[in-house]
C-alpha atoms as a PDB file:
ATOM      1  CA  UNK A   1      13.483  16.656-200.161  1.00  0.00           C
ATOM      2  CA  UNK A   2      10.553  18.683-198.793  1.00  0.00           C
ATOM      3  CA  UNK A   3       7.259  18.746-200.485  1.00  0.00           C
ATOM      4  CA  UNK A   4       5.783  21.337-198.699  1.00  0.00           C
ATOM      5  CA  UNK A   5       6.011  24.646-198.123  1.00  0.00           C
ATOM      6  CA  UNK A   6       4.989  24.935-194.370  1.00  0.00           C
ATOM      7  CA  UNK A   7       6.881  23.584-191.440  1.00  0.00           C
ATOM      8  CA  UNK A   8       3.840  21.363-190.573  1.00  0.00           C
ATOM      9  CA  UNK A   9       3.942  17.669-190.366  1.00  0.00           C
ATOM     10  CA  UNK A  10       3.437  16.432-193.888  1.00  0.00           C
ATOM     11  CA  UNK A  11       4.958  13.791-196.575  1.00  0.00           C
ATOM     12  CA  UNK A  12       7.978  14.300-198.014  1.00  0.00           C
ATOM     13  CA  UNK A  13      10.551  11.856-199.913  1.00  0.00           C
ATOM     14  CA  UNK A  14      13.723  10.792-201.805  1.00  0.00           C
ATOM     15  CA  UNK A  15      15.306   9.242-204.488  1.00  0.00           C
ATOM     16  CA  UNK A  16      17.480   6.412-203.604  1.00  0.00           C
ATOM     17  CA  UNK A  17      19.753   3.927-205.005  1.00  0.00           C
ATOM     18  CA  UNK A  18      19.388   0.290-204.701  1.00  0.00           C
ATOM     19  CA  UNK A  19      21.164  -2.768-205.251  1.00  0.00           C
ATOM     20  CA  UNK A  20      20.355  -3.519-209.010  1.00  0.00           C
ATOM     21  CA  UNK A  21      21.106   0.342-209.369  1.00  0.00           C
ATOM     22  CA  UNK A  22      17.488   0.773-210.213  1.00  0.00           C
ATOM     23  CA  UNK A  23      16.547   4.179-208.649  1.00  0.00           C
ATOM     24  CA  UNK A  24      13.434   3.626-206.246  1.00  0.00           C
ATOM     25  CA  UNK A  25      11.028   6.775-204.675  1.00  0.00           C
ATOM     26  CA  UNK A  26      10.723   6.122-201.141  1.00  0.00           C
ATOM     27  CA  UNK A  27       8.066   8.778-199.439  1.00  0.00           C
ATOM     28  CA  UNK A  28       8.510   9.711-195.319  1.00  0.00           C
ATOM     29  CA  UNK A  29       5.424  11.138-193.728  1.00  0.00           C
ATOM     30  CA  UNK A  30       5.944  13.112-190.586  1.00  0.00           C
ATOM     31  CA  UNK A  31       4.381  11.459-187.585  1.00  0.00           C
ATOM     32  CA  UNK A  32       4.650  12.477-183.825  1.00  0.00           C
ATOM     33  CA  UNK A  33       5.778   9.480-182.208  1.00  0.00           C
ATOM     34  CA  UNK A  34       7.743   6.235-184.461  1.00  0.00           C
ATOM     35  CA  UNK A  35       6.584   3.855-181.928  1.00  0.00           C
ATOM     36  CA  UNK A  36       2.948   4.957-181.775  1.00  0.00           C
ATOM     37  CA  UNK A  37       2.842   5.062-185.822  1.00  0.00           C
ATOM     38  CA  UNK A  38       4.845   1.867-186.323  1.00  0.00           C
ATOM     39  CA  UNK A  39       2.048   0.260-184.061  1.00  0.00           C
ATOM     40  CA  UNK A  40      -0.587   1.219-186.278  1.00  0.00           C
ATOM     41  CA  UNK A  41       1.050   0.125-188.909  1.00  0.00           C
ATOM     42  CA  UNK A  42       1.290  -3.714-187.781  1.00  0.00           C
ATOM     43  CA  UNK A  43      -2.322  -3.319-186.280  1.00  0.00           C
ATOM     44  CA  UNK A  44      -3.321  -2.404-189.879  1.00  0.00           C
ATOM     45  CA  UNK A  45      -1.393  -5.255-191.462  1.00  0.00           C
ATOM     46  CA  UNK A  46       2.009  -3.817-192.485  1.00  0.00           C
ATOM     47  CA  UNK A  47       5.663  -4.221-191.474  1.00  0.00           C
ATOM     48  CA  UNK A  48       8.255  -2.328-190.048  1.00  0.00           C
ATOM     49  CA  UNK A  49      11.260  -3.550-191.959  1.00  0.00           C
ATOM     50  CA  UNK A  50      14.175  -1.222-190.897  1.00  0.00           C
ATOM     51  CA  UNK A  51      13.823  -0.285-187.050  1.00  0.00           C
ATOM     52  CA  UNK A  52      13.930   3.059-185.999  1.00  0.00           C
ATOM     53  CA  UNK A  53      17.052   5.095-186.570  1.00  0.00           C
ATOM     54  CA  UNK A  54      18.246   8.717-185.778  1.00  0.00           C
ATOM     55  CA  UNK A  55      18.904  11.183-187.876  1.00  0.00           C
ATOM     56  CA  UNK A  56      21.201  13.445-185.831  1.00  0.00           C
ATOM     57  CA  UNK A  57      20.114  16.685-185.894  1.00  0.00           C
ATOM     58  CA  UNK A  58      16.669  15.838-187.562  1.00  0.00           C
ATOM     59  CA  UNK A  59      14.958  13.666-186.101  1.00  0.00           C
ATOM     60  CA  UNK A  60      14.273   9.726-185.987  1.00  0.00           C
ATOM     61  CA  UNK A  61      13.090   7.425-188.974  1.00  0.00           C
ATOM     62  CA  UNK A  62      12.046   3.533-189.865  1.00  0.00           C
ATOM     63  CA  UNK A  63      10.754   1.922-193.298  1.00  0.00           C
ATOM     64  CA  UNK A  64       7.893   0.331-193.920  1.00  0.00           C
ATOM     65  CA  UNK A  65       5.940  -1.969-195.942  1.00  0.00           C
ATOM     66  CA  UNK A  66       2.197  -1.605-196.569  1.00  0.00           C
ATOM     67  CA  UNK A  67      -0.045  -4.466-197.066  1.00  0.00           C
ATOM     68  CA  UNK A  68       0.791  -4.300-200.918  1.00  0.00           C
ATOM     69  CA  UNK A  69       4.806  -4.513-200.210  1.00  0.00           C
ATOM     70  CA  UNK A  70       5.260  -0.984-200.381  1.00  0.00           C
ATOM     71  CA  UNK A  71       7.808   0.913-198.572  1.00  0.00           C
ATOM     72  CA  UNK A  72       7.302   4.321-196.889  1.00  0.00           C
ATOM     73  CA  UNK A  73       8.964   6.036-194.164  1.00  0.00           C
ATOM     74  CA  UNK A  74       7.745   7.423-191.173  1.00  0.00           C
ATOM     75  CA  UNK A  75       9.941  10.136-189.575  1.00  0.00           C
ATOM     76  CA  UNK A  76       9.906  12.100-186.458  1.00  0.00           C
ATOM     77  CA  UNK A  77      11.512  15.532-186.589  1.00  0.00           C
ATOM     78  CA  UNK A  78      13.687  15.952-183.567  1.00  0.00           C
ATOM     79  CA  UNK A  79      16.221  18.821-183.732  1.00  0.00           C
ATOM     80  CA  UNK A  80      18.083  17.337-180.316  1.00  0.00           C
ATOM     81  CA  UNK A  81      18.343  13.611-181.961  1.00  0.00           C
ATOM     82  CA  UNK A  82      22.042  12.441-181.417  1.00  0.00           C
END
């Protein structure tokens, strides 16, 4: 779901299902580089929990947790991503 209204990096998100059927908000935030963001985020005391994937078409993305246990997504648009 986009957020914005310009096609600048920014945070967008989704509503997903999960295993108890619970509905959880999970929020991506465009970065430039996965590997350079998921760095910072384990120098800064979180976790990558689900590696980076593609998203053919759109780009790459991995989950995170925050310090707290929260999870966010970081997601690289890449048109050419197969």
């Amino acid at each position: 779901m986009k957020t914005g209204t310009s096609p600048e990096m920014g945070i967008d998100g989704a509503v997903l299902g999960n295993k108890d059927s619970q509905a959880r908000t999970v929020n991506s935030i465009s970065v430039s580089s996965i590997e350079k963001y998921a760095a910072k985020v384990e120098q800064h005391g979180g976790k990558v929990v689900v590696p980076k994937m593609t998203v053919p078409t759109l780009g790459y993305l991995a989950y995170c947790n925050d310090t707290e246990g929260n999870i966010f997504g970081i997601f690289q648009p890449d048109g050419s991503a197969k």
